[in-house]
N, C-alpha and C. Protein backbone atom coordinates (compact mmCIF):
# COMPACT_ATOMS: atom_id res chain seq x y z
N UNK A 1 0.85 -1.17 0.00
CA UNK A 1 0.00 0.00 0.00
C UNK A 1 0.89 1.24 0.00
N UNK A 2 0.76 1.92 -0.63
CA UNK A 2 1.15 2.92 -0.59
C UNK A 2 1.12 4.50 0.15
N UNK A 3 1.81 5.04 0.63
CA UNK A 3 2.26 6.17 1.84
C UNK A 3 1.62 7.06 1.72
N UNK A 4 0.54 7.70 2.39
CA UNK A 4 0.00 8.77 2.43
C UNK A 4 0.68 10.15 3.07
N UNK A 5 1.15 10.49 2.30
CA UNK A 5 2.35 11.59 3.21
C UNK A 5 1.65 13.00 3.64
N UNK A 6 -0.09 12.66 3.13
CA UNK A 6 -0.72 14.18 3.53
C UNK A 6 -1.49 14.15 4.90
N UNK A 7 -1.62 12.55 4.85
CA UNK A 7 -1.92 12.05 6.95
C UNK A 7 -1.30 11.59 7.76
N UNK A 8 0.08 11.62 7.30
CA UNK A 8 0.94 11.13 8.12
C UNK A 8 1.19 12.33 9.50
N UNK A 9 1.04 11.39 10.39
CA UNK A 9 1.46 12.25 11.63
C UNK A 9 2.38 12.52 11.59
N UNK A 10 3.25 13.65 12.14
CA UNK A 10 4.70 13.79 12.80
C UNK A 10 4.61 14.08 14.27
N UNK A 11 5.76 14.54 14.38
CA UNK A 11 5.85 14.80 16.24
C UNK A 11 6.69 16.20 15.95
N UNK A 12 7.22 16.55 14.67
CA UNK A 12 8.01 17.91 14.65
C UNK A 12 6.68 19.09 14.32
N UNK A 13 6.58 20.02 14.89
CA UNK A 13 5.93 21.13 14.74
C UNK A 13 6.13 21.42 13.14
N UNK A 14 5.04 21.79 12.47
CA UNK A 14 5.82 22.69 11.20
C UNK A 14 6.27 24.09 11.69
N UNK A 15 7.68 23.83 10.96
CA UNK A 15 8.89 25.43 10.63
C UNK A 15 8.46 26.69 10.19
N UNK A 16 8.52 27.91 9.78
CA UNK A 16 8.41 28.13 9.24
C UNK A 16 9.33 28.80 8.14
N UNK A 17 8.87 28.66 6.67
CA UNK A 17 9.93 28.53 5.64
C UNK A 17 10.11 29.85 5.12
N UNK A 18 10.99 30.33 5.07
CA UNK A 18 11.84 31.30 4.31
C UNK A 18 12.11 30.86 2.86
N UNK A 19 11.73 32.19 2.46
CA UNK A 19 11.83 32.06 1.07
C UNK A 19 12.53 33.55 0.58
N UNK A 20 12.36 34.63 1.19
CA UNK A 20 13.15 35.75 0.65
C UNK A 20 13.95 36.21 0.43
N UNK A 21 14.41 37.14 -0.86
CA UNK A 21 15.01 36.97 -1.35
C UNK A 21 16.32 38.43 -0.73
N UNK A 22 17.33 38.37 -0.95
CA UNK A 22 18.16 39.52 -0.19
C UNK A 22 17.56 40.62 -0.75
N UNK A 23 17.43 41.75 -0.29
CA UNK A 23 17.11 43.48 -0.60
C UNK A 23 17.72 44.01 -1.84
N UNK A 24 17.42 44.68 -2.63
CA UNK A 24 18.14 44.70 -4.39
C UNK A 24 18.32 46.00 -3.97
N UNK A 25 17.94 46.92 -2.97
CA UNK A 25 18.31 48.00 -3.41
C UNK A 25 19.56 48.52 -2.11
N UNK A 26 20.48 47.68 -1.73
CA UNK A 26 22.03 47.81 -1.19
C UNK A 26 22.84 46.68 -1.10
N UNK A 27 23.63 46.54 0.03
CA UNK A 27 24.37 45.09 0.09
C UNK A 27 23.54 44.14 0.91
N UNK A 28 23.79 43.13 0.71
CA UNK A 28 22.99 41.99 1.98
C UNK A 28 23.35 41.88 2.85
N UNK A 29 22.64 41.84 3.64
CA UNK A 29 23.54 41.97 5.07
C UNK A 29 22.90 40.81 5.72
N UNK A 30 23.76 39.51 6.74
CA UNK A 30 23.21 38.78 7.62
C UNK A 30 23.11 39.21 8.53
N UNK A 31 21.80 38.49 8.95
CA UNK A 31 22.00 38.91 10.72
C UNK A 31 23.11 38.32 11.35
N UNK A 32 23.66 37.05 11.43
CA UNK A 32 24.80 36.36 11.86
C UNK A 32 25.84 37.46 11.70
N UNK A 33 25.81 38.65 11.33
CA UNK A 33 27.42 39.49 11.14
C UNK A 33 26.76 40.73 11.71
N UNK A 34 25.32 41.22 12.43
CA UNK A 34 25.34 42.65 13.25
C UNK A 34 25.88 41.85 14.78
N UNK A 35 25.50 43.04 15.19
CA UNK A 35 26.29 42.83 16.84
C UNK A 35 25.04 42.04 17.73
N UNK A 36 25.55 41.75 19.08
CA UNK A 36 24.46 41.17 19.74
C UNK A 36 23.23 42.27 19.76
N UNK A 37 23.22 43.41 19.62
CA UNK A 37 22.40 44.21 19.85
C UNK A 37 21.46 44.58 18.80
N UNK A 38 22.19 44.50 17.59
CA UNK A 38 21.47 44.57 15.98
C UNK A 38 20.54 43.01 15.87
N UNK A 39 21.51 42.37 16.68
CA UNK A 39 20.20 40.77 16.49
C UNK A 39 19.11 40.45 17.26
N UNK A 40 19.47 40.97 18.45
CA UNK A 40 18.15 41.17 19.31
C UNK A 40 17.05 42.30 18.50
N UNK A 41 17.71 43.37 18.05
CA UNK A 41 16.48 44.24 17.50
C UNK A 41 15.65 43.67 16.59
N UNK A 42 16.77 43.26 15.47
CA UNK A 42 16.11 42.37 13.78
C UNK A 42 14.96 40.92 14.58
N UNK A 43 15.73 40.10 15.46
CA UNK A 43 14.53 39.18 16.41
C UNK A 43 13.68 39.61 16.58
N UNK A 44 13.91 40.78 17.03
CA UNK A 44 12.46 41.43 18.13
C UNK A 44 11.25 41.82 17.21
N UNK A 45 11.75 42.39 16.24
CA UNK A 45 10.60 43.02 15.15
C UNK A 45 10.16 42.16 15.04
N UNK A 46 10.82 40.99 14.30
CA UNK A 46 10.37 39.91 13.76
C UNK A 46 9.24 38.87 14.26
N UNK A 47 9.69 39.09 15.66
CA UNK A 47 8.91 38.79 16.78
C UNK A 47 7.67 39.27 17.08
N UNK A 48 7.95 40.40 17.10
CA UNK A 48 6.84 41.47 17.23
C UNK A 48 5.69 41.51 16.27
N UNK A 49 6.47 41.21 14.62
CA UNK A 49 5.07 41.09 13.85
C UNK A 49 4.20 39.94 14.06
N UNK A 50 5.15 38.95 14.35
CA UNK A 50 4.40 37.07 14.67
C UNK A 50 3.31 37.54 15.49
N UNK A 51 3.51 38.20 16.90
CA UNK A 51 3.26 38.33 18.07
C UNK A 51 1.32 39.13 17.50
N UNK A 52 1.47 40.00 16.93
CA UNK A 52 0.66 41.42 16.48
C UNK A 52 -0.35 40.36 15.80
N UNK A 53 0.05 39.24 14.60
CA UNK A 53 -0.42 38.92 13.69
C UNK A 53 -1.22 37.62 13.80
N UNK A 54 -0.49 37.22 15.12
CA UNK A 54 -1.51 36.33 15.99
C UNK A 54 -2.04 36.43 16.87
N UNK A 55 -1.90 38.06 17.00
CA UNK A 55 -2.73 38.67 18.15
C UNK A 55 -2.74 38.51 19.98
N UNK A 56 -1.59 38.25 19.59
CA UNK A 56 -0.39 37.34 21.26
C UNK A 56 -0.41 38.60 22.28
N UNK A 57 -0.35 38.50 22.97
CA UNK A 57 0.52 40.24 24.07
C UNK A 57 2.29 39.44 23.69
N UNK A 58 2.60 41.50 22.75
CA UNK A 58 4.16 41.30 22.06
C UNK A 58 4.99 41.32 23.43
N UNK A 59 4.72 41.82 24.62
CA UNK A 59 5.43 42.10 25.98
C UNK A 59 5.73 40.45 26.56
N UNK A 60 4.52 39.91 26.10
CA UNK A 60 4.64 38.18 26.31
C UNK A 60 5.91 37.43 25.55
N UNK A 61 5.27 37.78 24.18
CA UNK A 61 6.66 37.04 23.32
C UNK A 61 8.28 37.69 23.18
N UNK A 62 8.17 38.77 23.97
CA UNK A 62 9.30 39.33 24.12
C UNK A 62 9.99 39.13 25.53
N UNK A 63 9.19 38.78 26.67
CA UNK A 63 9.42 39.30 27.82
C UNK A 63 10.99 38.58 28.66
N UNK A 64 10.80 36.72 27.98
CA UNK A 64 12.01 36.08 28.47
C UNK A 64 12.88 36.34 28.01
N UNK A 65 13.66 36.66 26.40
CA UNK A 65 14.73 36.94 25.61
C UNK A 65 15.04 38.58 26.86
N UNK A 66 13.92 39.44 26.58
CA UNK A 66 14.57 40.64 27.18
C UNK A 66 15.56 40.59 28.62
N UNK A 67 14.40 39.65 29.63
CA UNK A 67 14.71 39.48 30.62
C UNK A 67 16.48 38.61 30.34
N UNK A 68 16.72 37.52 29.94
CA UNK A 68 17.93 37.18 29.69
C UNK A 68 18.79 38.13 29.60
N UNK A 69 18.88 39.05 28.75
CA UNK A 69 19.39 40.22 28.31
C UNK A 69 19.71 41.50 29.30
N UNK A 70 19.48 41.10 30.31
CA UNK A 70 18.90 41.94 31.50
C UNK A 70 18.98 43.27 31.07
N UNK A 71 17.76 43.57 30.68
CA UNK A 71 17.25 44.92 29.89
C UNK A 71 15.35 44.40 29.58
N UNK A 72 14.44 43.99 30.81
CA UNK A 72 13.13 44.02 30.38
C UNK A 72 12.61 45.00 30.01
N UNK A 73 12.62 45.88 30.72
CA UNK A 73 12.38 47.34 30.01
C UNK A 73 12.43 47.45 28.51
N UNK A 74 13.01 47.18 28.19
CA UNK A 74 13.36 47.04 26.63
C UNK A 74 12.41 46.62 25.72
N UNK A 75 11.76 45.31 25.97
CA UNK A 75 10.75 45.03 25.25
C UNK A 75 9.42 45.47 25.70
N UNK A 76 9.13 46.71 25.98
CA UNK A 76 7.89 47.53 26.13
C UNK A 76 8.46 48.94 25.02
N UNK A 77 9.58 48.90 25.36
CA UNK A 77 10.27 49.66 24.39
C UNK A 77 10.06 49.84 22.76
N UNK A 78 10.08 48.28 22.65
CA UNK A 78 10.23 47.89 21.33
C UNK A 78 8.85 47.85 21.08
N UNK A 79 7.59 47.03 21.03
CA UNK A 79 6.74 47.13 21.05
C UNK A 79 6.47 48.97 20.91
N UNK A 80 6.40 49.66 21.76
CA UNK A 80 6.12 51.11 21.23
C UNK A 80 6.76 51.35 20.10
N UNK A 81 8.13 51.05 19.56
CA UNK A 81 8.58 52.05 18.84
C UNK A 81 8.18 51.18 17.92
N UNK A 82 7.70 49.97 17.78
CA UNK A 82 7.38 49.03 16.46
C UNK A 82 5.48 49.52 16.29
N UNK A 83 5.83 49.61 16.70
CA UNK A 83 3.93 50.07 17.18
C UNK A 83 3.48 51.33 16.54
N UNK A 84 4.71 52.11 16.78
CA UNK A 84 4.83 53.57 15.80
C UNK A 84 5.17 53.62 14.08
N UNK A 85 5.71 52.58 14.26
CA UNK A 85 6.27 52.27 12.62
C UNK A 85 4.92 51.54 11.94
N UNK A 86 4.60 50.92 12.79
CA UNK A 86 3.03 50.22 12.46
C UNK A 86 2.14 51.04 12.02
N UNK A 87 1.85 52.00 12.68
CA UNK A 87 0.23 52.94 12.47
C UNK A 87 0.75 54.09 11.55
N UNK A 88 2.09 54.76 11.80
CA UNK A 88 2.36 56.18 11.62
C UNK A 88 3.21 55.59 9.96
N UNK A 89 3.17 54.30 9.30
CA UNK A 89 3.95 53.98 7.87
C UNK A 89 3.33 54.46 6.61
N UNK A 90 4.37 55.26 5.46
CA UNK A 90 3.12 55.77 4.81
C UNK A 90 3.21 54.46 3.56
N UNK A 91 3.83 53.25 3.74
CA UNK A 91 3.77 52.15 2.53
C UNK A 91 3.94 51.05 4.14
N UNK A 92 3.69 49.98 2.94
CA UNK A 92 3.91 48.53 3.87
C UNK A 92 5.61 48.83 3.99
N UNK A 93 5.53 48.34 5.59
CA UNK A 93 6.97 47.88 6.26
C UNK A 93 7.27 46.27 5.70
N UNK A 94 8.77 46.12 5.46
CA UNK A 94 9.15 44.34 5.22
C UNK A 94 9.77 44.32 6.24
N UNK A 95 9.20 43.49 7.32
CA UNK A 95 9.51 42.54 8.30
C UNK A 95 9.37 41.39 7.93
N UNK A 96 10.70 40.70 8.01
CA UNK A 96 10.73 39.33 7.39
C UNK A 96 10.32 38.33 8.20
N UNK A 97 10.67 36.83 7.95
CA UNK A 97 10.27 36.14 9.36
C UNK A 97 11.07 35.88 10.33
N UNK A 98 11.57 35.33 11.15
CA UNK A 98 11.83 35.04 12.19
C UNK A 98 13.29 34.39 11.77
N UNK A 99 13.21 33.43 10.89
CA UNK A 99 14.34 32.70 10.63
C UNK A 99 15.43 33.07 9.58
N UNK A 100 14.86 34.03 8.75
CA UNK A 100 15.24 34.70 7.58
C UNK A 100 16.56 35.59 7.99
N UNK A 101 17.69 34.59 7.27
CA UNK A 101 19.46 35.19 7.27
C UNK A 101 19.45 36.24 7.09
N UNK A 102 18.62 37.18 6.49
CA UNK A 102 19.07 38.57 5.68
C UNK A 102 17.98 39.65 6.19
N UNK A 103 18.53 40.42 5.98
CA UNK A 103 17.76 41.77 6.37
C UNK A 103 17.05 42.09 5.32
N UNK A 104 15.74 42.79 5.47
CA UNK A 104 15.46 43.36 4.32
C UNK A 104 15.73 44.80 4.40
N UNK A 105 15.68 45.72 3.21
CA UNK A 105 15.84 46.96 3.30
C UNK A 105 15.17 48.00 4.67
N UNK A 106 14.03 47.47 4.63
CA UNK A 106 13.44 48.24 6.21
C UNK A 106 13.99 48.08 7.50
N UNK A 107 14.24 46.77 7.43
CA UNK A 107 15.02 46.07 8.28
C UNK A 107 16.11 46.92 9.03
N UNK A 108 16.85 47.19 7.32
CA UNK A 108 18.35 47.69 7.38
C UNK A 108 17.74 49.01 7.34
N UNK A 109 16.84 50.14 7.55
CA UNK A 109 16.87 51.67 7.46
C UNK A 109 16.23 51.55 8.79
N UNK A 110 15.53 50.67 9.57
CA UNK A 110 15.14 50.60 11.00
C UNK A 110 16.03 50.51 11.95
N UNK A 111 17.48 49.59 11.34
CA UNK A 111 18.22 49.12 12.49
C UNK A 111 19.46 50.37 12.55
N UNK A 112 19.54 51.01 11.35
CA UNK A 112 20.44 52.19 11.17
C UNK A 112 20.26 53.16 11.68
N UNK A 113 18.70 53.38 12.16
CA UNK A 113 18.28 54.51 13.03
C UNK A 113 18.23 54.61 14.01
N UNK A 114 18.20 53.50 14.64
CA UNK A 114 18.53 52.96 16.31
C UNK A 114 19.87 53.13 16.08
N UNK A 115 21.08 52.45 15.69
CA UNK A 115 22.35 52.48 15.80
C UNK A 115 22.56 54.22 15.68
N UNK A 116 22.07 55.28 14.80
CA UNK A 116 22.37 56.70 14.82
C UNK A 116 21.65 57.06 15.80
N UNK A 117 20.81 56.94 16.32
CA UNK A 117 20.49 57.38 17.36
C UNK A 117 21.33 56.96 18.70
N UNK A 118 21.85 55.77 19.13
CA UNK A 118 22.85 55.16 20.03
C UNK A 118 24.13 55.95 19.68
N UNK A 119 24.31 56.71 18.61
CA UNK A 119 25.43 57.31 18.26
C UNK A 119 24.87 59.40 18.57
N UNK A 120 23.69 59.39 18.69
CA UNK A 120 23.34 60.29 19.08
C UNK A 120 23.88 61.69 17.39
N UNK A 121 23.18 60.58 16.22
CA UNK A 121 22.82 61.15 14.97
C UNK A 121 21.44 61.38 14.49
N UNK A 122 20.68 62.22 15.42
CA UNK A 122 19.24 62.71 15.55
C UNK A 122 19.14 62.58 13.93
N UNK A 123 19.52 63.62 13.24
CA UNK A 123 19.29 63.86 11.58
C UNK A 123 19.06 62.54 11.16
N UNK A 124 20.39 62.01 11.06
CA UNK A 124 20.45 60.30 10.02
C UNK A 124 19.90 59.37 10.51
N UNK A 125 19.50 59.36 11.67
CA UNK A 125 18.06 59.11 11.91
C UNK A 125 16.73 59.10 11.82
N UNK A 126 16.57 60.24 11.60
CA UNK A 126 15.24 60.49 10.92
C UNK A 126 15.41 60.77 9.60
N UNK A 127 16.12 60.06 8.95
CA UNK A 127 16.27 60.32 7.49
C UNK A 127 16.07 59.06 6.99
N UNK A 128 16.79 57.64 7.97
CA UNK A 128 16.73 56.63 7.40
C UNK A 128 14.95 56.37 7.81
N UNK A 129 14.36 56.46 8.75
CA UNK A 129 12.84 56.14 9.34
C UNK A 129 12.00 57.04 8.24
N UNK A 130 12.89 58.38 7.70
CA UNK A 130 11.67 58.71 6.99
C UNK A 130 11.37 57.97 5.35
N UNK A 131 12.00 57.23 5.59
CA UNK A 131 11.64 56.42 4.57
C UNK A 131 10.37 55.68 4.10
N UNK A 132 10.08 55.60 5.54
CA UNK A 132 8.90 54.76 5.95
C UNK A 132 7.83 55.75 6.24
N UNK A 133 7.92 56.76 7.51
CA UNK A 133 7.43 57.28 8.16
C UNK A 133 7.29 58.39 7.85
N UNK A 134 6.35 59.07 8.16
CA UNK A 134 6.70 60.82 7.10
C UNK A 134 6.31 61.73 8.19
N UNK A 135 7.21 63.19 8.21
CA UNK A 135 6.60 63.93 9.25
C UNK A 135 7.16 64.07 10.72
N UNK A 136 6.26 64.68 11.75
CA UNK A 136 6.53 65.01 13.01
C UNK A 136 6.78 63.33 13.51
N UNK A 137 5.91 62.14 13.22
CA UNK A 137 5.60 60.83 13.57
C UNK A 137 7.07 60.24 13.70
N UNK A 138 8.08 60.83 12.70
CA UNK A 138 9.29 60.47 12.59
C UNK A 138 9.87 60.71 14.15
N UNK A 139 9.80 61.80 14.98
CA UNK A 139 10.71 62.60 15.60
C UNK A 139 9.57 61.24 17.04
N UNK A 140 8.52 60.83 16.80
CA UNK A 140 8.22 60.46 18.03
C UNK A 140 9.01 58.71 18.21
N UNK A 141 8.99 58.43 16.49
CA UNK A 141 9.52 56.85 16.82
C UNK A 141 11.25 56.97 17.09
N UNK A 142 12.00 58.35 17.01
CA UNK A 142 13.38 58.54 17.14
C UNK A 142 13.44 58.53 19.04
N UNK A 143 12.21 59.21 19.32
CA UNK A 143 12.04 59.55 21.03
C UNK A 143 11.79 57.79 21.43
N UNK A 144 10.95 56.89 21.04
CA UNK A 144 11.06 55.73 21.14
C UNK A 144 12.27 54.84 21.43
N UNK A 145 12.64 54.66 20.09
CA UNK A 145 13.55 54.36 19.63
C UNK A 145 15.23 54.39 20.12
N UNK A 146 15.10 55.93 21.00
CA UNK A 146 16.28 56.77 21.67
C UNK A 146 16.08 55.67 22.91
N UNK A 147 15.10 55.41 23.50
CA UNK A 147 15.04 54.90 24.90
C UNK A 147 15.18 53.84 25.00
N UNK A 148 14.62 52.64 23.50
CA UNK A 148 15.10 51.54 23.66
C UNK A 148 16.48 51.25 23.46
N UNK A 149 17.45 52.15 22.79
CA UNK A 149 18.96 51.84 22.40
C UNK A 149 19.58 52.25 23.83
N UNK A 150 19.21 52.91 24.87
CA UNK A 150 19.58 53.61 25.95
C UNK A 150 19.63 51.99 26.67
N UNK A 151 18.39 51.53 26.79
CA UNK A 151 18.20 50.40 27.79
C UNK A 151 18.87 49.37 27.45
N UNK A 152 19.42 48.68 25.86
CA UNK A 152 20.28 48.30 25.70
C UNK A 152 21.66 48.59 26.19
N UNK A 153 21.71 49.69 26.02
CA UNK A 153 23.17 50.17 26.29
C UNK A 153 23.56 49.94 27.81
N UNK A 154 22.58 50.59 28.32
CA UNK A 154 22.72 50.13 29.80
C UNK A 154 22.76 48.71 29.78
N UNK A 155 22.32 47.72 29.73
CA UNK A 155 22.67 46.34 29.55
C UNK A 155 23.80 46.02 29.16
N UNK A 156 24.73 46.68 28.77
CA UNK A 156 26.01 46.46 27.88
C UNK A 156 25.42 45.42 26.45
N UNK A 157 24.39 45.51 25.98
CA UNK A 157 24.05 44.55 25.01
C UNK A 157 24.41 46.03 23.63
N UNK A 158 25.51 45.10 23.17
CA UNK A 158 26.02 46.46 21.91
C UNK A 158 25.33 46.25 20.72
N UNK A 159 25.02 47.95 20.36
CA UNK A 159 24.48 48.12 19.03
C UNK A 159 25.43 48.28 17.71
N UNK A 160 26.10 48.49 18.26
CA UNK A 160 27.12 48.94 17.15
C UNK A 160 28.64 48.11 16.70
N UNK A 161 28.89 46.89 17.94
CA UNK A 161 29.80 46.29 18.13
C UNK A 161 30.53 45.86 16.74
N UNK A 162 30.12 45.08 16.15
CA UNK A 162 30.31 44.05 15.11
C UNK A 162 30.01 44.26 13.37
N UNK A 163 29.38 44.64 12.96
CA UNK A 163 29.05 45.27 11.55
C UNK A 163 28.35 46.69 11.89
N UNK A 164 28.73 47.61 11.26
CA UNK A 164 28.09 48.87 11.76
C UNK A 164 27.80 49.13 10.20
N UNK A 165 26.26 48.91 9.97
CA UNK A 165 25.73 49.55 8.69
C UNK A 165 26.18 51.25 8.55
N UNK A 166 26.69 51.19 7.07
CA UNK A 166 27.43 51.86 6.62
C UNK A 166 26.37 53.06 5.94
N UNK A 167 25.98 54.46 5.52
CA UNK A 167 25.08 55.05 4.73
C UNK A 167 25.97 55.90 3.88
């Protein structure tokens, strides 16, 4: 008889699969090459959209990674400033999934604005967000944004350590 492979039980959860493709409009960048602090952020979004899109509390799916990190504060942080990019976007944001090696372009103009802002580059900050974001809305997700790179920092969890996106 032959194998029915569409009722077959397993015991592994299904994955979920990545399929996207690197960003065409700069270099590719892995997450495996930002700093511990650029990978917690790129996670967290990533996290954050799962969290939003299954309608989870994001403070939930964030709360143990932060806590590890010793910086909880942080993920109330994130949640706001993702929360701002959410309502205040004037096109769809690409937040990739969870497992996905590469950044996408938003990715990479989100995580550049936290890192200029941790560098205390107000302007190139709101230059890379206004990409997305248009307006005064910009200056509130930089005020966000400022507090979650702060609470990192205080953690010693570095933003800038290891690949420092280049503009």
């Amino acid at each position: 008889m032959a194998r029915d492979e569409t009722t077959e039980a397993t015991s592994d959860p299904p994955r979920e699969r990545c399929d996207h493709v690197p960003a065409s409009d700069g270099p590719e960048v892995r997450t495996e090459a930002l700093s511990l602090g650029g990978q917690l952020f790129i996670w967290s979004a990533r996290r954050w959209r799962v969290a939003v899109e299954q309608g989870k509390p994001v403070e939930e799916a964030l709360a143990y990674t932060y806590g590890v990190a010793r910086c909880p504060e942080a993920a109330a942080l994130l949640d706001e400033t993702m929360s701002l990019v959410a309502v205040a976007a004037f096109r769809p944001v690409n937040i990739r999934c969870v497992p996905c090696p590469t950044l996408s372009s938003d990715e990479r103009d989100l995580l550049r604005a936290i890192q200029d802002l941790h560098r205390g580059r107000l302007d190139r900050a709101a230059e890379h967000v206004g990409r997305m974001v248009a307006g005064r809305l910009r200056q509130a997700f930089c005020r966000s944004a400022s507090a979650y790179a702060a609470a990192l920092d205080e953690a010693d969890v570095p933003l800038v350590e290891k690949l420092q996106l280049v503009t």
